[in-house]
C-alpha atoms as a PDB file:
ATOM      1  CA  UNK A   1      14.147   5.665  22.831  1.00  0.00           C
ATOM      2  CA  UNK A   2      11.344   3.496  21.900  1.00  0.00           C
ATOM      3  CA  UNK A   3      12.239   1.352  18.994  1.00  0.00           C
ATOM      4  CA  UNK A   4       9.369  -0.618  17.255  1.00  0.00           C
ATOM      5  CA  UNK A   5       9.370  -2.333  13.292  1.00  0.00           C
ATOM      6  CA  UNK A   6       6.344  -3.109  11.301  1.00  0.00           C
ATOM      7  CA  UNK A   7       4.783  -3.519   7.850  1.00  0.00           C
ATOM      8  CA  UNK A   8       2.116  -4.055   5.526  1.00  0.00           C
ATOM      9  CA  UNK A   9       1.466  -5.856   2.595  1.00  0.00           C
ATOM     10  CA  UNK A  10      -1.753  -5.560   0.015  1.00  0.00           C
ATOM     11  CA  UNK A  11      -2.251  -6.564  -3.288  1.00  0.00           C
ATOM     12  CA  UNK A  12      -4.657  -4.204  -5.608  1.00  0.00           C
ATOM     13  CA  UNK A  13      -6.696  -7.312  -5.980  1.00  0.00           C
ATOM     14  CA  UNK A  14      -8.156 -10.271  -4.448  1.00  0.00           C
ATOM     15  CA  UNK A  15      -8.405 -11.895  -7.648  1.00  0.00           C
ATOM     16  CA  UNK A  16      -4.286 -12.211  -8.576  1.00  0.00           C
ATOM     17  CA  UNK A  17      -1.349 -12.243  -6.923  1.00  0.00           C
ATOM     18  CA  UNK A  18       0.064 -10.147  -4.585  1.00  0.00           C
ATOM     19  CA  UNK A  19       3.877  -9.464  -5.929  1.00  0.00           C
ATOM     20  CA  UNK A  20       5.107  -7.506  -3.259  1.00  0.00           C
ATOM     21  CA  UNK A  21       6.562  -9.017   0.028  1.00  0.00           C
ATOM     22  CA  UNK A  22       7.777  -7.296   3.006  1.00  0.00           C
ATOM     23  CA  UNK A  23       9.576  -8.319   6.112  1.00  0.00           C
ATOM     24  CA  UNK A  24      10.817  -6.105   9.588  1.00  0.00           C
ATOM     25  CA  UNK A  25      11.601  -7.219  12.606  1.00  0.00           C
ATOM     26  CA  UNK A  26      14.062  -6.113  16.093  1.00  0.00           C
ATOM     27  CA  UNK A  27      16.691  -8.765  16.393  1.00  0.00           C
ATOM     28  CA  UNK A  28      19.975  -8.549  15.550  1.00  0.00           C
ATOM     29  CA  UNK A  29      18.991  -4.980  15.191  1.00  0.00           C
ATOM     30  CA  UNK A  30      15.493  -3.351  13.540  1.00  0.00           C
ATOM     31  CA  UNK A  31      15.082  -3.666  10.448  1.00  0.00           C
ATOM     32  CA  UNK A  32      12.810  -2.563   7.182  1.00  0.00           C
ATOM     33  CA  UNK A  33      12.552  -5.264   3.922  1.00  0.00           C
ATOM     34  CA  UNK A  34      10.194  -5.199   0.909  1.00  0.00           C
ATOM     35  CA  UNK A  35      10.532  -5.843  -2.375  1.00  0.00           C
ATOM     36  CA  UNK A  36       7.790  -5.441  -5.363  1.00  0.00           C
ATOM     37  CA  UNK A  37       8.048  -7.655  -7.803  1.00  0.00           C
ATOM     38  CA  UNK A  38       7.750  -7.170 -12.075  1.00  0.00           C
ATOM     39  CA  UNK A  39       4.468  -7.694 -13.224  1.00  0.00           C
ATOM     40  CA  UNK A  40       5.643  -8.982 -16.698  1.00  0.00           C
ATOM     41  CA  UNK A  41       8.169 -11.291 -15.245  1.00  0.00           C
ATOM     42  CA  UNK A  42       6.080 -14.645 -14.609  1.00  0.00           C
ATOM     43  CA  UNK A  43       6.620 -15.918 -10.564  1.00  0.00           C
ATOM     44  CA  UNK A  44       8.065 -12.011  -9.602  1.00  0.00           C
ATOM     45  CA  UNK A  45       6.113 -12.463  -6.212  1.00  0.00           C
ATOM     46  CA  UNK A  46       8.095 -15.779  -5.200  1.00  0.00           C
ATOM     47  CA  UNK A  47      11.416 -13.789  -6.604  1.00  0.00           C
ATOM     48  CA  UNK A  48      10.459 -10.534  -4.076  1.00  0.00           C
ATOM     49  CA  UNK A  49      10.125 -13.532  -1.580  1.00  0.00           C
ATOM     50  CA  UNK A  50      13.500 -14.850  -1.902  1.00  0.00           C
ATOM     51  CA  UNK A  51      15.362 -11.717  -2.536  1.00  0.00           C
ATOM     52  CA  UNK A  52      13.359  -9.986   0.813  1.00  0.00           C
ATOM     53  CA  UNK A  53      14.845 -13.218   3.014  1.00  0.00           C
ATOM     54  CA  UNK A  54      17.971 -13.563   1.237  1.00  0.00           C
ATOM     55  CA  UNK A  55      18.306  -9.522   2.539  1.00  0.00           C
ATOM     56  CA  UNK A  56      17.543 -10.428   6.056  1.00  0.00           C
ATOM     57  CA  UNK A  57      20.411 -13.027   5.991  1.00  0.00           C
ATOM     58  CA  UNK A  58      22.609 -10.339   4.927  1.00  0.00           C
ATOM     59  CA  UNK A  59      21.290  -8.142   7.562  1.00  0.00           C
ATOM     60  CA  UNK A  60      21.866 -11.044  10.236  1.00  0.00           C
ATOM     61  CA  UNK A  61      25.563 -11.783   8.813  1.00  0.00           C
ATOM     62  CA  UNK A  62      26.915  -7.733   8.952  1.00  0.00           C
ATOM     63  CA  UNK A  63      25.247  -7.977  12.737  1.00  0.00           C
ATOM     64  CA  UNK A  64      26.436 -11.246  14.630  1.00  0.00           C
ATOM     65  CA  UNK A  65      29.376 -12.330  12.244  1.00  0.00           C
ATOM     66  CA  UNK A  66      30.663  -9.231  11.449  1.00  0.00           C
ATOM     67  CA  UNK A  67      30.579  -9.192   8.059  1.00  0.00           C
ATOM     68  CA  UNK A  68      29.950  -5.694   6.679  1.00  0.00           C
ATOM     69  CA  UNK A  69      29.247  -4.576   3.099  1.00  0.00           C
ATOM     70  CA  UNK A  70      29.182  -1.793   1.323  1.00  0.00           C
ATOM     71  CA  UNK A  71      26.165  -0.995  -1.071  1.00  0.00           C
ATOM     72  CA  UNK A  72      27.054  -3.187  -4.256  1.00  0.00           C
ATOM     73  CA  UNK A  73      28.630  -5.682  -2.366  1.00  0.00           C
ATOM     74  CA  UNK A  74      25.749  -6.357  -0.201  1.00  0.00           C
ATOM     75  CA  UNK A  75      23.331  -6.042  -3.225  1.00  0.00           C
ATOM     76  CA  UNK A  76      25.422  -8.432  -5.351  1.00  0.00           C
ATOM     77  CA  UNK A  77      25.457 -10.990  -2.310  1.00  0.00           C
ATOM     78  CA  UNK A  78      21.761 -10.757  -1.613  1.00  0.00           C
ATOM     79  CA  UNK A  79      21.082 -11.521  -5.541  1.00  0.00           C
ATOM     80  CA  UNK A  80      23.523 -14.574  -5.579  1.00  0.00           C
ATOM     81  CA  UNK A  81      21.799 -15.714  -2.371  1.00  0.00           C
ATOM     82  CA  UNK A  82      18.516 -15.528  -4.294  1.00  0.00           C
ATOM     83  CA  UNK A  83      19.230 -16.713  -7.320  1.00  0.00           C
ATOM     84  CA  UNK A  84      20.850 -20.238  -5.275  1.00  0.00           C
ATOM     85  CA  UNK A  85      17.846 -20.824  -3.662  1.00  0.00           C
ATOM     86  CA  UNK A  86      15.464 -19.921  -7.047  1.00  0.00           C
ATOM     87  CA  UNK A  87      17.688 -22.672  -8.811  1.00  0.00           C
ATOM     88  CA  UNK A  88      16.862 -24.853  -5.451  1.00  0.00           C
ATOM     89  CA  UNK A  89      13.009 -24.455  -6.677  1.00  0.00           C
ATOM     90  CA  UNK A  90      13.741 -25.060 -10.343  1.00  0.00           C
ATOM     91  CA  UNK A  91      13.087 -21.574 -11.140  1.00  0.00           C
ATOM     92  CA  UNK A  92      14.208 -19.277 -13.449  1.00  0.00           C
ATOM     93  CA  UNK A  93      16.593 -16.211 -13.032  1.00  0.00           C
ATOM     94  CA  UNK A  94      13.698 -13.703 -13.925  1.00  0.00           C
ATOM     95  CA  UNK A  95      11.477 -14.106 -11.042  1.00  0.00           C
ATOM     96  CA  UNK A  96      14.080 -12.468  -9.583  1.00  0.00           C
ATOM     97  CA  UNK A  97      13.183  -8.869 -11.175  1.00  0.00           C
ATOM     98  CA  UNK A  98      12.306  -6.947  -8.535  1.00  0.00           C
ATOM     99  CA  UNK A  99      12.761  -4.196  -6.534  1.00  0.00           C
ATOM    100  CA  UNK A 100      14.624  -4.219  -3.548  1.00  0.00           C
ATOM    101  CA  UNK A 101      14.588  -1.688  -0.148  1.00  0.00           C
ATOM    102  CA  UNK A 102      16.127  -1.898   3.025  1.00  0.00           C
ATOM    103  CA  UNK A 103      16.593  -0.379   6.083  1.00  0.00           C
ATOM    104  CA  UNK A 104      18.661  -1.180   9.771  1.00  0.00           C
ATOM    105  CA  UNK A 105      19.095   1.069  13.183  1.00  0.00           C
ATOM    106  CA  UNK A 106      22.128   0.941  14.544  1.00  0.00           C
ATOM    107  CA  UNK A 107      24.798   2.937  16.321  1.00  0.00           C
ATOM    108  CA  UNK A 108      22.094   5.713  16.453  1.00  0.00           C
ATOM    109  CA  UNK A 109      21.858   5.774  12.820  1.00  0.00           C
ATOM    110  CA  UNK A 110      19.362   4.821  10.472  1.00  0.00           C
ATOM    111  CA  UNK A 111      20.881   2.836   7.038  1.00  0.00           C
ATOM    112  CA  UNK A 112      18.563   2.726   3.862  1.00  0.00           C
ATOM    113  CA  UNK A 113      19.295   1.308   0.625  1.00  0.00           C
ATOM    114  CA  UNK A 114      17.105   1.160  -2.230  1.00  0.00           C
ATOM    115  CA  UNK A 115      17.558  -0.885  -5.141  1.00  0.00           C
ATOM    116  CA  UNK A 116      15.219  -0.011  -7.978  1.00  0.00           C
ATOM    117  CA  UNK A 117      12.653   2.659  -7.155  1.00  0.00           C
ATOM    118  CA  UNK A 118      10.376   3.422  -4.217  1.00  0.00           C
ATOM    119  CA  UNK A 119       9.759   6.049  -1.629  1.00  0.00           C
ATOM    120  CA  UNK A 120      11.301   6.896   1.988  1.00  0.00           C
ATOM    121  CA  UNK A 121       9.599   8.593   4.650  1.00  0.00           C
ATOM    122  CA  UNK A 122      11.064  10.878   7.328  1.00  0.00           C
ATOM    123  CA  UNK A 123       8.989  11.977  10.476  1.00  0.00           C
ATOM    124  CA  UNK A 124      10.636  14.516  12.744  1.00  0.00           C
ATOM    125  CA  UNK A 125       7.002  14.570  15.119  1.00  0.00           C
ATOM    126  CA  UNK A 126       3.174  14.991  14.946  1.00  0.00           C
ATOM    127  CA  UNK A 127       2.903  18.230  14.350  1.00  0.00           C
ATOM    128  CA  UNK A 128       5.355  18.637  11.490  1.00  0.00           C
ATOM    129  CA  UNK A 129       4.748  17.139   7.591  1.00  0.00           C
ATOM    130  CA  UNK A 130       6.570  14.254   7.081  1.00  0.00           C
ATOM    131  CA  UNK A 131       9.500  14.264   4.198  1.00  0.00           C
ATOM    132  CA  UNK A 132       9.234  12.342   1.284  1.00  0.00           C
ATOM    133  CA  UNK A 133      12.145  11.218  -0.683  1.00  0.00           C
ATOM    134  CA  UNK A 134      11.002   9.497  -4.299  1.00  0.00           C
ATOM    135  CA  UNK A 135      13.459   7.387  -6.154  1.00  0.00           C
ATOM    136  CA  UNK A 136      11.632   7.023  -9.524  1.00  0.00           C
ATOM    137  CA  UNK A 137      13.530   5.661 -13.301  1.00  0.00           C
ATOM    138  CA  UNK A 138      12.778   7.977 -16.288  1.00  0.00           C
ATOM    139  CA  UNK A 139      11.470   5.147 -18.391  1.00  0.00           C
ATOM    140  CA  UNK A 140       9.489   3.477 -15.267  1.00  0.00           C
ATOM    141  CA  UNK A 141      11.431  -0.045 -15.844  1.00  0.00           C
ATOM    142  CA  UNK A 142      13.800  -0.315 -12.849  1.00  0.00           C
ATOM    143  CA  UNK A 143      17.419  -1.585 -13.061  1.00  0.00           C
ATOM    144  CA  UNK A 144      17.114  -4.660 -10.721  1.00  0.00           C
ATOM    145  CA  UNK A 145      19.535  -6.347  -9.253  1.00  0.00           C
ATOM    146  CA  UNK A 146      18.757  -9.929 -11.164  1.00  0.00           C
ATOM    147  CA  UNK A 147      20.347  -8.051 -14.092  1.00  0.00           C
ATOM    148  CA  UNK A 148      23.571  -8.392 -12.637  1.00  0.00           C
ATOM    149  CA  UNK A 149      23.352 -11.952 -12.180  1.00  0.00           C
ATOM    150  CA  UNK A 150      23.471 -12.252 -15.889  1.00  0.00           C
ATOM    151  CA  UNK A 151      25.656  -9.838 -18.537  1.00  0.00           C
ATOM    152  CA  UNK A 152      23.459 -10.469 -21.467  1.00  0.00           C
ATOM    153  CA  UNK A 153      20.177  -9.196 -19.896  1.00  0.00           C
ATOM    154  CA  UNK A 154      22.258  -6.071 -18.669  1.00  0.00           C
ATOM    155  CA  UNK A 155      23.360  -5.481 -21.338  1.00  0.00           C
ATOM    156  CA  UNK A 156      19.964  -5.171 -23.196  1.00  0.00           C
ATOM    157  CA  UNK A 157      18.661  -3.561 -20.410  1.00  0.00           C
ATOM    158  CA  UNK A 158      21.408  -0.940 -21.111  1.00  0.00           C
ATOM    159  CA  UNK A 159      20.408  -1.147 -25.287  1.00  0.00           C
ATOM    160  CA  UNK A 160      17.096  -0.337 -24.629  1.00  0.00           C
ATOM    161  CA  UNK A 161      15.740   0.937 -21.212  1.00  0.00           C
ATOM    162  CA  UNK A 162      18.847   2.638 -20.322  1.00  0.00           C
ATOM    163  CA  UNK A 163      17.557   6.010 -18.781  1.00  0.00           C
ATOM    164  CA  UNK A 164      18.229   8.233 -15.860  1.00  0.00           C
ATOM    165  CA  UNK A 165      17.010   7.686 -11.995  1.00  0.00           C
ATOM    166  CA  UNK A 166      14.949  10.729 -10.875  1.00  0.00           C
ATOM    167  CA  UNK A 167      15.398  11.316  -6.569  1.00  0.00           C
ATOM    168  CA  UNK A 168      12.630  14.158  -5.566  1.00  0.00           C
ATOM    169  CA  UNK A 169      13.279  15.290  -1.661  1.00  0.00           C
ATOM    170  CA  UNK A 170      10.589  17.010  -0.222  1.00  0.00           C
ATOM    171  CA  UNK A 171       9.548  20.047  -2.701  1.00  0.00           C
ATOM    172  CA  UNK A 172      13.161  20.179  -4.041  1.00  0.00           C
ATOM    173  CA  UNK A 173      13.487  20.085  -8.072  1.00  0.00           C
ATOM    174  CA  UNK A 174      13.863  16.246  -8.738  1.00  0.00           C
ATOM    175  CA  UNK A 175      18.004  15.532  -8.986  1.00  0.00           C
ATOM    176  CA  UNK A 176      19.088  13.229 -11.978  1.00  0.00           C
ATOM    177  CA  UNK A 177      21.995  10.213 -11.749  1.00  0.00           C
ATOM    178  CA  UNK A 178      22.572   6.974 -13.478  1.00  0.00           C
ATOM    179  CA  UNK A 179      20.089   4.475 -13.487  1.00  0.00           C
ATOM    180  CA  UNK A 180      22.769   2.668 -11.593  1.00  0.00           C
ATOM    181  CA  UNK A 181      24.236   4.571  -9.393  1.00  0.00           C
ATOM    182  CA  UNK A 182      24.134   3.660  -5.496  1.00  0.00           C
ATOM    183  CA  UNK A 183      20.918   4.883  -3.293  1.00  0.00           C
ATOM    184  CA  UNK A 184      21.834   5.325  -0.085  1.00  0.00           C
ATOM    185  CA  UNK A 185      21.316   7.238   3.054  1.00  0.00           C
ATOM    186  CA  UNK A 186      21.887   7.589   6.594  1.00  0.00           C
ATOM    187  CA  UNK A 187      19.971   9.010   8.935  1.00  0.00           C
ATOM    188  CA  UNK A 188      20.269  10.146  12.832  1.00  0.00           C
ATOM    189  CA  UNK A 189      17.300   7.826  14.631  1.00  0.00           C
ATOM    190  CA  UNK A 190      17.384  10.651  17.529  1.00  0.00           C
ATOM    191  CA  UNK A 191      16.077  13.313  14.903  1.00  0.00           C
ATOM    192  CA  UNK A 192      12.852  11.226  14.210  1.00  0.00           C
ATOM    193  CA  UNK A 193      10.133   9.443  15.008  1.00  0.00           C
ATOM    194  CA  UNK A 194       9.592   7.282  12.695  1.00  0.00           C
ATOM    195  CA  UNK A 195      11.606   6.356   9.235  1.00  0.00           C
ATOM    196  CA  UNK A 196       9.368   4.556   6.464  1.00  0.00           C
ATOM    197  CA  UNK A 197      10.069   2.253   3.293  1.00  0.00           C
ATOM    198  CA  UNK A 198       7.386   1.919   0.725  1.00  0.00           C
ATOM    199  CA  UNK A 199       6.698   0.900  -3.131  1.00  0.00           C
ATOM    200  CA  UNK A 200       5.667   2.363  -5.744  1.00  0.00           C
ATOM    201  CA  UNK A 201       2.014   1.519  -5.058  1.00  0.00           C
ATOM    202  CA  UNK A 202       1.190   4.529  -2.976  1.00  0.00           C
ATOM    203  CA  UNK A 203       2.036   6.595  -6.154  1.00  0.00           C
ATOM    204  CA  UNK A 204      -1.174   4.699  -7.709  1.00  0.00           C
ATOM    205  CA  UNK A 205      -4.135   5.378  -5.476  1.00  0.00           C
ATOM    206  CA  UNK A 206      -6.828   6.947  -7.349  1.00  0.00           C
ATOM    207  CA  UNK A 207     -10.230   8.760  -6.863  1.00  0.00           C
ATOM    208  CA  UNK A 208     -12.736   6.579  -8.961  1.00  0.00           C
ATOM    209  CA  UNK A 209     -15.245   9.565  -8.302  1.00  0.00           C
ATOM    210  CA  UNK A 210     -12.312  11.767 -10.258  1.00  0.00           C
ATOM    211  CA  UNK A 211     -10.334   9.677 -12.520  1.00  0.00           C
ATOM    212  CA  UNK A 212      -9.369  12.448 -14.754  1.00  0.00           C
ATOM    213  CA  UNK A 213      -7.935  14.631 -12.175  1.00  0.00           C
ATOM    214  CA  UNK A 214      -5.183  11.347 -12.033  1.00  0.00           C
ATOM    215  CA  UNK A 215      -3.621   9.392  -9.323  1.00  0.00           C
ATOM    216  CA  UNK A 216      -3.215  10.860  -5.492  1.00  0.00           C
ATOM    217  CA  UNK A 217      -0.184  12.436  -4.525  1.00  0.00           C
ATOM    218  CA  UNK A 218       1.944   9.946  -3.125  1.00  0.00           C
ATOM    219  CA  UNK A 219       3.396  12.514  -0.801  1.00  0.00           C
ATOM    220  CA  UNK A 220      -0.539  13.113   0.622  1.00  0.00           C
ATOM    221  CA  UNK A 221      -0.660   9.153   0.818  1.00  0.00           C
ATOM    222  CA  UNK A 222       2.389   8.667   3.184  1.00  0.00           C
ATOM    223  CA  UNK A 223       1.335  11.334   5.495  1.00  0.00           C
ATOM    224  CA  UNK A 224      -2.120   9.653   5.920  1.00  0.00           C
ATOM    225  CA  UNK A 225      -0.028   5.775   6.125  1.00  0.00           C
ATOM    226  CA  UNK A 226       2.423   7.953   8.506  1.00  0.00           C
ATOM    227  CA  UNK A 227      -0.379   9.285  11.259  1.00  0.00           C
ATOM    228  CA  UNK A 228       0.295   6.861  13.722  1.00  0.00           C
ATOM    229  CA  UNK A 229      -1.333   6.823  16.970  1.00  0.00           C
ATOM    230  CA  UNK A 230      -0.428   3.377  18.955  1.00  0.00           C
ATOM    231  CA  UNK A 231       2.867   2.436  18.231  1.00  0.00           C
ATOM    232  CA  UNK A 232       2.812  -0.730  20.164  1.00  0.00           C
ATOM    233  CA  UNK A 233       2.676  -3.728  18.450  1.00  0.00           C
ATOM    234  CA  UNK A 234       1.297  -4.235  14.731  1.00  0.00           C
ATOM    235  CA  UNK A 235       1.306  -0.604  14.665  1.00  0.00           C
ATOM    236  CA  UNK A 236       1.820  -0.143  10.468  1.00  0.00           C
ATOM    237  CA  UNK A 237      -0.661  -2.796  10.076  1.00  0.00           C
ATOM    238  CA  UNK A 238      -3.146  -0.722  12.313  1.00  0.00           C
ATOM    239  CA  UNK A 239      -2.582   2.473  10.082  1.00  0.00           C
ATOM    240  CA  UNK A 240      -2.647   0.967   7.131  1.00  0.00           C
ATOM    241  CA  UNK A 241      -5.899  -0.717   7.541  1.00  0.00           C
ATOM    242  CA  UNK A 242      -7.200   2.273   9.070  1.00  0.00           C
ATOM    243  CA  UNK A 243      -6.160   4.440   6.108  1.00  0.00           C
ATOM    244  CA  UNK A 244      -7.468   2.250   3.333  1.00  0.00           C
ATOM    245  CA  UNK A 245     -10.555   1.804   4.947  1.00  0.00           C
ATOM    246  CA  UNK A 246     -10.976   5.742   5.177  1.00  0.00           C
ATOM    247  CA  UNK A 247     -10.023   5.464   1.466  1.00  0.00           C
ATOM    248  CA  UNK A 248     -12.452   3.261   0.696  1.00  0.00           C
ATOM    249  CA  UNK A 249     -15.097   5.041   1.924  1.00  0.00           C
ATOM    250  CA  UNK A 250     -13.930   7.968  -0.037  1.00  0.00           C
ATOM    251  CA  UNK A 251     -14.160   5.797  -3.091  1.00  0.00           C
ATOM    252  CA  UNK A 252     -10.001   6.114  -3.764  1.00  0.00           C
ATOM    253  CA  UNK A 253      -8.802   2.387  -4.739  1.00  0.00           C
ATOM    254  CA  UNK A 254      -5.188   1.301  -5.364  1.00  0.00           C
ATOM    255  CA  UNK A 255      -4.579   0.402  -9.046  1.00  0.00           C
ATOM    256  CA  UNK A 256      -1.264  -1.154  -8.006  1.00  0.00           C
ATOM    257  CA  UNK A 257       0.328  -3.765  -5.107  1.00  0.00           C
ATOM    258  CA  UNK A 258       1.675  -1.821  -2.084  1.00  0.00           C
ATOM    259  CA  UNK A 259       4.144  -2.652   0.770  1.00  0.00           C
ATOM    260  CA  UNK A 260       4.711  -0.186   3.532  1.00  0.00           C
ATOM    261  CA  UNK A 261       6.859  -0.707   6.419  1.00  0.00           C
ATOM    262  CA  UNK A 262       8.203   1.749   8.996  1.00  0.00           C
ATOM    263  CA  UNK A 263      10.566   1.934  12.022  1.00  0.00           C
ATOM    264  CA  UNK A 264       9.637   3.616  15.589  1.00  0.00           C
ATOM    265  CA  UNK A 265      11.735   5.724  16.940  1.00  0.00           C
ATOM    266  CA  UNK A 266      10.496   7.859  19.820  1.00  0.00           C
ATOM    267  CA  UNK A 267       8.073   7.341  23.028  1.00  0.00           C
ATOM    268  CA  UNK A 268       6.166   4.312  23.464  1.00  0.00           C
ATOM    269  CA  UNK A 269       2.448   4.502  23.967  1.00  0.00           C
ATOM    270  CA  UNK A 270       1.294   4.711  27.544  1.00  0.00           C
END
């Protein structure tokens, strides 16, 4: 088995910041990061910065030290990593709302864990459609992990946003659970070719020729950010700058930031 790890990050303009960050790489084992900041929680894109690296510490401890965690735990440690170094910068908790997704091959087995919304992707080959699995919040306002870092903000979080998390597989009905309730999955790496992370941005691509008929399926979107060809190298950054150019030219912008990032998992490229 081939094993390669990308990703892509744009913002859905060249005029603001971009507040999602994303991060993959091969050593101590592949690995998927992004995180997409709030957009009404000033400095968001540094806290998606620092909770994306303080992740990939995590990742590094479970994989040369030994140190395995189970969902919360490693969620919990990853915020309290964050938050140090935001205090470091003399910034507040809050640019820490963000989202946070994350993904590791080992053992044969793909881990992802998703904290806050976003979609996975599944690819079995070419010639089949890819699955899509949508973690989505009823009210659209995520429960991120810089609540826990503070009871008084979870708390009001709980007053007043407190709604169920909606997970859509494929064309199954949408299944309901808490809005805090753990996300995550494993996956056999020898059953696919490639295993995706990506925000909530590909949900917001729309047709300015056809703005009433609404945004794109995101489900149409990660097939077309999916269809890889070369997977040497930079090979999400390829597609993904393939794809929005094609989009482009079909007049379908982004109205939102995206990160994409994906994980190879069958034959290299001749």
């Amino acid at each position: 088995m081939f094993i390669n790890a990308d990703h892509y990050v744009t913002g859905k303009s060249r005029h603001r910041l971009c507040e999602d960050y994303a991060v993959s790489g091969l050593s101590p084992v592949p690995y998927l990061i992004l995180s997409d900041g709030c957009s009404s929680s000033p400095g968001s894109h540094l806290g998606a910065m620092l909770l994306t690296r303080a992740a990939a510490g995590q990742i590094r401890k479970r994989f040369t030290e030994g140190k395995a965690s189970a969902y919360a735990d490693f969620g919990r440690s990853v915020a309290y990593r964050a938050a140090l170094m935001a205090r470091l910068m003399e910034l507040p908790e809050t640019v820490l709302d963000a989202t946070l997704m994350v993904a590791w091959c080992a053992d044969d087995m793909v881990t992802v864990r998703v904290y806050g919304d976003g979609f996975i992707t599944l690819v079995k080959s070419a010639e089949t459609e890819p699955e899509v699995i949508e973690i989505a919040f009823e009210t659209n306002a995520p429960f991120y992990l810089s609540y826990g870092l503070n009871t008084d903000r979870a708390a009001q979080y709980r007053r007043e946003m407190e709604g169920v998390k909606r997970i859509r597989r494929g064309d199954d009905p949408p299944a309901s659970v808490a809005f805090d309730a753990p996300v995550e999955y494993t996956f056999p790496a020898s059953e696919y070719t490639a295993v995706a992370l990506a925000s909530d941005g590909v949900g917001a691509l729309t047709d300015r020729s056809a703005p009433e008929a609404g945004h794109i399926s995101p489900d149409e979107v990660l097939g077309e950010l999916t269809a890889f060809k070369n997977v040497n190298g930079a090979f999400v950054q390829r597609r993904a700058r393939k794809a929005i150019t094609s989009w482009e030219k079909r007049n379908i912008v982004t109205t939102d930031d995206l990160s994409f990032a994906a994980l190879w998992l069958g034959e290299e490229t001749p």
